[in-house]
PDB file of N, CA and C in Angstrom:
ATOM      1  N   UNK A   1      28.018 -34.691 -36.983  1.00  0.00           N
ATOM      2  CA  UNK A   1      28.051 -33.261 -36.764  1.00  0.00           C
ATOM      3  C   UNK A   1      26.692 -32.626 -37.057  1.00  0.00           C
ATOM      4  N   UNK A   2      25.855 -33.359 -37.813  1.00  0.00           N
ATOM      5  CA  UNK A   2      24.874 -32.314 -38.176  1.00  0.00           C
ATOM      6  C   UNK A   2      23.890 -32.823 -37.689  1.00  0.00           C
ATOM      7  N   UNK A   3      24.163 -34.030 -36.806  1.00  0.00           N
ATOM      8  CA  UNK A   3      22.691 -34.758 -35.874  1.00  0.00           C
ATOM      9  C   UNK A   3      23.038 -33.601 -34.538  1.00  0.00           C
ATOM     10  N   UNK A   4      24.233 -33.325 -34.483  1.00  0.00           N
ATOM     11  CA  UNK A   4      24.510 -32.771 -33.146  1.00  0.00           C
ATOM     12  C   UNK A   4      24.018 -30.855 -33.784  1.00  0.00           C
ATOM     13  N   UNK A   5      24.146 -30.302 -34.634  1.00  0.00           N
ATOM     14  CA  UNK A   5      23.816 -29.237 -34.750  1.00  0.00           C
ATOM     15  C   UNK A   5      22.104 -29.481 -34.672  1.00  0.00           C
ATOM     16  N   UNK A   6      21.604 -30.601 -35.407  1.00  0.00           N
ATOM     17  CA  UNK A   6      19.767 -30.560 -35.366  1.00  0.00           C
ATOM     18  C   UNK A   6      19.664 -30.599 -33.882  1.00  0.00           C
ATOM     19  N   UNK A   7      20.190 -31.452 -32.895  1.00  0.00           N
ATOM     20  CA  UNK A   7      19.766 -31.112 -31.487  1.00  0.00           C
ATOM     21  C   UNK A   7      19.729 -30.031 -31.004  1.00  0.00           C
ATOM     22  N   UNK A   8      20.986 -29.239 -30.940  1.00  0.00           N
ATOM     23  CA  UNK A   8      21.340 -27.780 -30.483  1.00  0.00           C
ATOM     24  C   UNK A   8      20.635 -26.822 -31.221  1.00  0.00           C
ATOM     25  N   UNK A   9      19.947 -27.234 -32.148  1.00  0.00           N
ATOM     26  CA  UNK A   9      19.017 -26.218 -33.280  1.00  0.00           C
ATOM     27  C   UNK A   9      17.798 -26.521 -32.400  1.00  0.00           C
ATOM     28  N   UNK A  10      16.907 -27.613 -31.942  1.00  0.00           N
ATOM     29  CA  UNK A  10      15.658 -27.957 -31.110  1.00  0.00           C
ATOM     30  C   UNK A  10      15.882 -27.572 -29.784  1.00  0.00           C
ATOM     31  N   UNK A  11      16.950 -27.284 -29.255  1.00  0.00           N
ATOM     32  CA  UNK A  11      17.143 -26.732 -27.910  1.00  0.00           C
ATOM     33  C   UNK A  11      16.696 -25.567 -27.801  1.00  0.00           C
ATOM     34  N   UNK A  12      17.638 -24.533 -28.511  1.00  0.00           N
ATOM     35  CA  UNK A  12      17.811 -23.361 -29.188  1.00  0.00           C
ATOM     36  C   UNK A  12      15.994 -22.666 -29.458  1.00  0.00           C
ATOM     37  N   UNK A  13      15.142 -23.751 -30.289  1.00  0.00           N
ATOM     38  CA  UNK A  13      14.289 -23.217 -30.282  1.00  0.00           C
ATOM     39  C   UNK A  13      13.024 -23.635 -29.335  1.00  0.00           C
ATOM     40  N   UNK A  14      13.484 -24.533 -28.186  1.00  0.00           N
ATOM     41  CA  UNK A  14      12.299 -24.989 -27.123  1.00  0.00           C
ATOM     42  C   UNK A  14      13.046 -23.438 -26.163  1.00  0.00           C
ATOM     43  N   UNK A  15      14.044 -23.558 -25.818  1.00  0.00           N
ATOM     44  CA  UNK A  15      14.735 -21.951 -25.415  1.00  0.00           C
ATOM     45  C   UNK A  15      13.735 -20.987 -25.219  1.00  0.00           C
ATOM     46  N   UNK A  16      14.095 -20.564 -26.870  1.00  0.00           N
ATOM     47  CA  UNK A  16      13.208 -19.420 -26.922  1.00  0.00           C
ATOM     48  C   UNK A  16      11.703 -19.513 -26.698  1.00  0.00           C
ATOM     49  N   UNK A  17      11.350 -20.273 -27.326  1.00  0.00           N
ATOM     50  CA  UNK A  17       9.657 -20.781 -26.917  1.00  0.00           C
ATOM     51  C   UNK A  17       9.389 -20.239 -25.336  1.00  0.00           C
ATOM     52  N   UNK A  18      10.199 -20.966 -24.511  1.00  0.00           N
ATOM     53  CA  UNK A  18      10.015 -20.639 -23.213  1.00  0.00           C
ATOM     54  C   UNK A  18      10.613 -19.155 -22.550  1.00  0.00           C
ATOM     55  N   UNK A  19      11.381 -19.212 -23.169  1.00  0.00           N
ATOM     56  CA  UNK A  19      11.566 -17.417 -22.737  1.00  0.00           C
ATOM     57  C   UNK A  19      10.614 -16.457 -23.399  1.00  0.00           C
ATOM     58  N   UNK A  20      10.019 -16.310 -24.269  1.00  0.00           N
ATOM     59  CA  UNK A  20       8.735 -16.009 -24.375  1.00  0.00           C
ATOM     60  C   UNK A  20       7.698 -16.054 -24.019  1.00  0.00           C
ATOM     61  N   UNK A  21       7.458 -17.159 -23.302  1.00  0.00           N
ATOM     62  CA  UNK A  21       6.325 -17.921 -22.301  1.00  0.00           C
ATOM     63  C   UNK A  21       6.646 -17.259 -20.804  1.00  0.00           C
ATOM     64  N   UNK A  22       7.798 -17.012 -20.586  1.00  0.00           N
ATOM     65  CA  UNK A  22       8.304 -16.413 -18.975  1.00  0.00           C
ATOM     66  C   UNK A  22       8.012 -14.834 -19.453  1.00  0.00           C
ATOM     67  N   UNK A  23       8.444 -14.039 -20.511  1.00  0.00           N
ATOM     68  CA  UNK A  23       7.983 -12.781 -20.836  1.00  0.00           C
ATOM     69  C   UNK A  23       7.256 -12.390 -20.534  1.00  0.00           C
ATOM     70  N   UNK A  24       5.578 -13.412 -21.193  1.00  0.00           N
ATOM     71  CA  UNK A  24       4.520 -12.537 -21.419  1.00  0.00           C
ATOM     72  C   UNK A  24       3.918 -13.214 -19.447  1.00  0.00           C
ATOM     73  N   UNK A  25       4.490 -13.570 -19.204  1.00  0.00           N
ATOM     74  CA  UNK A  25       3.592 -14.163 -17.267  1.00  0.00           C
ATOM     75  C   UNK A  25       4.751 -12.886 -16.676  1.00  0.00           C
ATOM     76  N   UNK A  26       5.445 -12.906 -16.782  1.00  0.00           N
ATOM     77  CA  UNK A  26       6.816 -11.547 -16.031  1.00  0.00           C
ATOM     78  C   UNK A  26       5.508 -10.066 -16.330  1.00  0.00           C
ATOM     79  N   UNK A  27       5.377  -9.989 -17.901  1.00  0.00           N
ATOM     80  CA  UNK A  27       4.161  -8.940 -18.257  1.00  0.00           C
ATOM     81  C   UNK A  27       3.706  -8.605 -17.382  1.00  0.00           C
ATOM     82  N   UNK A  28       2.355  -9.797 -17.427  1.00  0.00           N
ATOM     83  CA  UNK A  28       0.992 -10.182 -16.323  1.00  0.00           C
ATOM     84  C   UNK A  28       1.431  -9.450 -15.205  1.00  0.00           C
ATOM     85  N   UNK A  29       2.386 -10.829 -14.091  1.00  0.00           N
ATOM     86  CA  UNK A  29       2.360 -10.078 -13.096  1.00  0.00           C
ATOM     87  C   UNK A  29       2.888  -8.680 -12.752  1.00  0.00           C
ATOM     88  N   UNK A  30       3.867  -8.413 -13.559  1.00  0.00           N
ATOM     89  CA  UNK A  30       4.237  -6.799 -13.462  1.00  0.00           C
ATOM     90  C   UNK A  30       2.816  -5.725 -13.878  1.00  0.00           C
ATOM     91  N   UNK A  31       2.013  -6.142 -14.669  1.00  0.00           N
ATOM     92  CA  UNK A  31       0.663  -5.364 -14.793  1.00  0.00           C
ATOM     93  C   UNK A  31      -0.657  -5.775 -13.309  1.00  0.00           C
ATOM     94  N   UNK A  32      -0.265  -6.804 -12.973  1.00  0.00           N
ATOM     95  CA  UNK A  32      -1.044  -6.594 -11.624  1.00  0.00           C
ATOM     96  C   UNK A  32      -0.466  -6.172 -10.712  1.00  0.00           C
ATOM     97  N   UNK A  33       1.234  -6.572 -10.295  1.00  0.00           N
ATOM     98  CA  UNK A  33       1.985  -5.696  -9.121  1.00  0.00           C
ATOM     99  C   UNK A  33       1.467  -4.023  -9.186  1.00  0.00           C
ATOM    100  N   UNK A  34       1.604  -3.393 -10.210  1.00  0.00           N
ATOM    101  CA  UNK A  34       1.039  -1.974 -10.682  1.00  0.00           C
ATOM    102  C   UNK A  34      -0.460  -1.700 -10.170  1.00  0.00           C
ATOM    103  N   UNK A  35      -1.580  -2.660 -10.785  1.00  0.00           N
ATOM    104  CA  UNK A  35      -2.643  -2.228 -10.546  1.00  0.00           C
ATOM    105  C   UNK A  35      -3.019  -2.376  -8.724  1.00  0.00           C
ATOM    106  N   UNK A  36      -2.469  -3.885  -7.682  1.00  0.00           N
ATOM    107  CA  UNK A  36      -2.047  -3.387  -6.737  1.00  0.00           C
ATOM    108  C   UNK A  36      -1.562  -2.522  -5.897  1.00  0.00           C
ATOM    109  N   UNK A  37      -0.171  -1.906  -6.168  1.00  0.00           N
ATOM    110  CA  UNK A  37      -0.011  -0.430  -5.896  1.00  0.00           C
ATOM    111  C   UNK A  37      -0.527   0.363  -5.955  1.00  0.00           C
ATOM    112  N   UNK A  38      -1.162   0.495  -7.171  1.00  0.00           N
ATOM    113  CA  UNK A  38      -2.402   1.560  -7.206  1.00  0.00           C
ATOM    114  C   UNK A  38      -4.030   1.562  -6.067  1.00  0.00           C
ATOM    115  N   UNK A  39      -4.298   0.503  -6.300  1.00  0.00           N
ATOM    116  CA  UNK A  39      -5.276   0.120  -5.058  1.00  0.00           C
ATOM    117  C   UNK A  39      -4.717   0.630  -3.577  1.00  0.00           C
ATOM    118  N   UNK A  40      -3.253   0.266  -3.388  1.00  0.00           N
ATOM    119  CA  UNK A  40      -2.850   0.362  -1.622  1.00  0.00           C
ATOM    120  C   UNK A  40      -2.677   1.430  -1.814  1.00  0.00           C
ATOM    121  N   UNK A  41      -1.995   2.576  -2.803  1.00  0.00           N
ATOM    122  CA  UNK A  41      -1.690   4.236  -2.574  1.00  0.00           C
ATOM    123  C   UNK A  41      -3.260   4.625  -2.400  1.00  0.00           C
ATOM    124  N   UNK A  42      -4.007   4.505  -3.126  1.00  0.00           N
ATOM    125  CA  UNK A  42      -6.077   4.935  -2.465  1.00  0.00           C
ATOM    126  C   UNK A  42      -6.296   4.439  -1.672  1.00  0.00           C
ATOM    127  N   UNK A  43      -6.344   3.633  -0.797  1.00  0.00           N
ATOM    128  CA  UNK A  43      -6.254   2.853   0.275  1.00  0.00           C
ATOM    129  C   UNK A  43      -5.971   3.973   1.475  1.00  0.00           C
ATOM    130  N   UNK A  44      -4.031   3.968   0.905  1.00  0.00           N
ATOM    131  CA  UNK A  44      -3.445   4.913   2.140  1.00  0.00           C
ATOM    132  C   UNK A  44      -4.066   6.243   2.324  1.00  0.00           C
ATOM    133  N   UNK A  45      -4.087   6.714   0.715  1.00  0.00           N
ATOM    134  CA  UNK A  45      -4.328   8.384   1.156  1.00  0.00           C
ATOM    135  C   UNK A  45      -5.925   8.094   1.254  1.00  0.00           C
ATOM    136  N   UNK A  46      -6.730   7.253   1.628  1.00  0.00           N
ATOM    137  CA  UNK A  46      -8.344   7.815   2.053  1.00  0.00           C
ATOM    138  C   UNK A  46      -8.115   7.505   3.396  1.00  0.00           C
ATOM    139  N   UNK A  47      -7.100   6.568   3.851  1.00  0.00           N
ATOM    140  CA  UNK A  47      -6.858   6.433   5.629  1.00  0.00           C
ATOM    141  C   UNK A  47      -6.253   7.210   5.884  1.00  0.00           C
ATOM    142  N   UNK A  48      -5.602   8.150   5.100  1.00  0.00           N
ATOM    143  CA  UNK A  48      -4.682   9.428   6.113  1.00  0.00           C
ATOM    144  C   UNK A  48      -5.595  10.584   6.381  1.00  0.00           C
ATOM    145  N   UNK A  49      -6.276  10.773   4.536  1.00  0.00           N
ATOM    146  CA  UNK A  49      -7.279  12.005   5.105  1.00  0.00           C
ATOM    147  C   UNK A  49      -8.498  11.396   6.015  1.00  0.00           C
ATOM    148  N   UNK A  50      -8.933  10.687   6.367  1.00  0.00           N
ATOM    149  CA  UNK A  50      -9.719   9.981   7.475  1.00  0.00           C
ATOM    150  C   UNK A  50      -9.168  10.425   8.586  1.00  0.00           C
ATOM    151  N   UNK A  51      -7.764   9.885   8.593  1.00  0.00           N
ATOM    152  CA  UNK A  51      -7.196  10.538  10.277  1.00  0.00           C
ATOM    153  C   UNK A  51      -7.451  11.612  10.206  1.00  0.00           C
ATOM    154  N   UNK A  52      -6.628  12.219   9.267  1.00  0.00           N
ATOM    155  CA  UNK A  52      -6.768  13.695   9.715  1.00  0.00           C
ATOM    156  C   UNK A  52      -8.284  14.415   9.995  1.00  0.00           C
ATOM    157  N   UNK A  53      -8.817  14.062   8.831  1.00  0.00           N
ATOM    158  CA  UNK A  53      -9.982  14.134   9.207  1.00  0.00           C
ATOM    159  C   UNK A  53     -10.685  14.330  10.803  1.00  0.00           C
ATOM    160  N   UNK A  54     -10.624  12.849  11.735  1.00  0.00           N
ATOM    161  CA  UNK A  54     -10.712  12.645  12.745  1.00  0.00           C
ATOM    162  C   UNK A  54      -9.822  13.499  13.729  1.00  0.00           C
ATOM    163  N   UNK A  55      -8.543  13.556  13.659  1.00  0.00           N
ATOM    164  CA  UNK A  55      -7.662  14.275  14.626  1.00  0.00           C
ATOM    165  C   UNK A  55      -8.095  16.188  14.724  1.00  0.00           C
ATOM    166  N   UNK A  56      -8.724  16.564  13.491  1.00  0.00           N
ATOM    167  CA  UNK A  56      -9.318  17.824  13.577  1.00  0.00           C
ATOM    168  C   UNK A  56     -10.115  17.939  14.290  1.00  0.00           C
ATOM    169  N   UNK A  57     -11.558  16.690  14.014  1.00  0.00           N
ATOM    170  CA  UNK A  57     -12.582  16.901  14.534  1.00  0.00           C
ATOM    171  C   UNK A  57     -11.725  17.426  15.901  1.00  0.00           C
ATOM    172  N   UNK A  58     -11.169  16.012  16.656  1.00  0.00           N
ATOM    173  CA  UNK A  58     -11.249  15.193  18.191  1.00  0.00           C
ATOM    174  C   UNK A  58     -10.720  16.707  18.946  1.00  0.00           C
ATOM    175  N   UNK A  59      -9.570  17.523  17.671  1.00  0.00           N
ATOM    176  CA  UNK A  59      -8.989  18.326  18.812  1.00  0.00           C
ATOM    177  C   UNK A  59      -9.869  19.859  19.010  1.00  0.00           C
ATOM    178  N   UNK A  60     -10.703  19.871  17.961  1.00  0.00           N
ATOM    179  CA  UNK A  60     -11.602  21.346  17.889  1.00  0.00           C
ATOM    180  C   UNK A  60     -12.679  20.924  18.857  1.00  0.00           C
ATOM    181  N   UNK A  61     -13.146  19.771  19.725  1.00  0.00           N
ATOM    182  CA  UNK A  61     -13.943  19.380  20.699  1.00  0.00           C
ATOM    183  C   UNK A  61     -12.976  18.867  22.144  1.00  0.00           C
ATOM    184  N   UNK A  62     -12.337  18.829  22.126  1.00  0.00           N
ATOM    185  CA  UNK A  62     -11.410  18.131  23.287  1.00  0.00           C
ATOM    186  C   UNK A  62     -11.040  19.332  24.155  1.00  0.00           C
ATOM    187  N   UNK A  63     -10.945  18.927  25.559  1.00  0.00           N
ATOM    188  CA  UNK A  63     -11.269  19.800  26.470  1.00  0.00           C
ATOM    189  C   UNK A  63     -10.064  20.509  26.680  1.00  0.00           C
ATOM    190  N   UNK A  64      -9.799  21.565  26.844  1.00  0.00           N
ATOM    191  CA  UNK A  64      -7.904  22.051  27.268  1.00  0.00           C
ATOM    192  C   UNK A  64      -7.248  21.082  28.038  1.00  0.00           C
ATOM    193  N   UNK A  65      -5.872  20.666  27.974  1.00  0.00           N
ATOM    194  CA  UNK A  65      -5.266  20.128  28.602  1.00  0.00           C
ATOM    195  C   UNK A  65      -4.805  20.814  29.789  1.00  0.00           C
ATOM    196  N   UNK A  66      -4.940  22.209  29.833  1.00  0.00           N
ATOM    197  CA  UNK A  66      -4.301  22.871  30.940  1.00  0.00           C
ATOM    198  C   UNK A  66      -5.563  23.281  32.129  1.00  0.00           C
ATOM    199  N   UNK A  67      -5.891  23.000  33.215  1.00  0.00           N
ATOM    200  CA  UNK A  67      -6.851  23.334  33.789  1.00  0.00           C
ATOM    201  C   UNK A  67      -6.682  25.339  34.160  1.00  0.00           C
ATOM    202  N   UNK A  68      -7.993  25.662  34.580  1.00  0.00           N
ATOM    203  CA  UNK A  68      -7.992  26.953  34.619  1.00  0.00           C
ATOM    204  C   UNK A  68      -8.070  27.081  36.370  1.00  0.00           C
ATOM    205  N   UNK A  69      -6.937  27.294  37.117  1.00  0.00           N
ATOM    206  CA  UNK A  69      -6.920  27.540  38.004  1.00  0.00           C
ATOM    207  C   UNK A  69      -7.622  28.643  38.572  1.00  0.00           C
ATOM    208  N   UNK A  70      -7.988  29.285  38.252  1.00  0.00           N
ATOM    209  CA  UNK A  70      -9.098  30.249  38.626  1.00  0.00           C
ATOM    210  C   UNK A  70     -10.391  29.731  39.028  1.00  0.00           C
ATOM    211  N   UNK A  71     -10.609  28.774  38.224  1.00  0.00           N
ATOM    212  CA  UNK A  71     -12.186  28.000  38.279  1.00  0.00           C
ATOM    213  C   UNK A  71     -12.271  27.736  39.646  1.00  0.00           C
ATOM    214  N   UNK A  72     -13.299  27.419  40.568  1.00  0.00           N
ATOM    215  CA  UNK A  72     -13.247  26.702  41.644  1.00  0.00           C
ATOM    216  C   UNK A  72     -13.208  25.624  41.203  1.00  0.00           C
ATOM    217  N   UNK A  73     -12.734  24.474  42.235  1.00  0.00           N
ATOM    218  CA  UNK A  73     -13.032  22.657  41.549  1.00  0.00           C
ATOM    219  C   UNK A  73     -14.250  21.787  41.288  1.00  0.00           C
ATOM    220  N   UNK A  74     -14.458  21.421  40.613  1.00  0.00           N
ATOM    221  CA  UNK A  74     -15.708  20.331  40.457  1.00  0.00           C
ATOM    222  C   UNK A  74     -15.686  19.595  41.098  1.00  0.00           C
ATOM    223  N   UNK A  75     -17.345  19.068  41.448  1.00  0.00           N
ATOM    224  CA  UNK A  75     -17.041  18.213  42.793  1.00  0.00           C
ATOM    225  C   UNK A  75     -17.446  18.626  44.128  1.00  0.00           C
ATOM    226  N   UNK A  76     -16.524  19.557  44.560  1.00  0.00           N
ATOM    227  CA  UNK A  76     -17.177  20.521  46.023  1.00  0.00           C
ATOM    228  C   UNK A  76     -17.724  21.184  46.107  1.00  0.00           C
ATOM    229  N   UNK A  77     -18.874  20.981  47.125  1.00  0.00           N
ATOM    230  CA  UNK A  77     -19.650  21.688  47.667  1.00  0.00           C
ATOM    231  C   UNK A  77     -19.136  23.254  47.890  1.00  0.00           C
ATOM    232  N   UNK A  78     -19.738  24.272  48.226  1.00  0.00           N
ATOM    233  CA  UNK A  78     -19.378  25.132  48.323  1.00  0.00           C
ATOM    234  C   UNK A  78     -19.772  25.572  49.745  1.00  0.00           C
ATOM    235  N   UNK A  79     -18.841  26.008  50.483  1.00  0.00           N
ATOM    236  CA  UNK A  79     -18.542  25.937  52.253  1.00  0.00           C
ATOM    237  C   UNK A  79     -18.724  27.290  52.368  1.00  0.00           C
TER     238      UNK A  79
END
């Protein structure tokens, strides 16, 4: 009985050993998953204000979509 409790006593404490060992790496990568996220959210918001950025410029220079029928056409000579 008490060879069988010293085993289950060395189990017991290789156990814990290793669940402590999975803790502090679970830690780690949960402190780099974080510092990741943090990198891709600056990432995103300098590529959104970029678009936007760009989509201001493109549309305060971009020609009307609606032509001005009044204009004569480009192109012809004038008869």
């Amino acid at each position: 009985m008490e060879r069988l409790n010293s085993k289950l006593y060395l189990q017991n404490c290789y156990i814990m050993k290793e669940n402590e060992r999975l803790r502090k790496k679970a830690a780690l990568l949960n402190q780099e998953n974080q510092a990741l996220l943090s990198e891709l959210k600056q990432r995103l918001g300098k590529a959104q204000a970029q678009q936007a950025h760009t989509a201001a410029t493109n549309s305060a220079t971009r020609s009307p979509a609606i032509p001005d029928l009044n204009s004569p056409p480009s192109g012809i000579d004038k008869l």
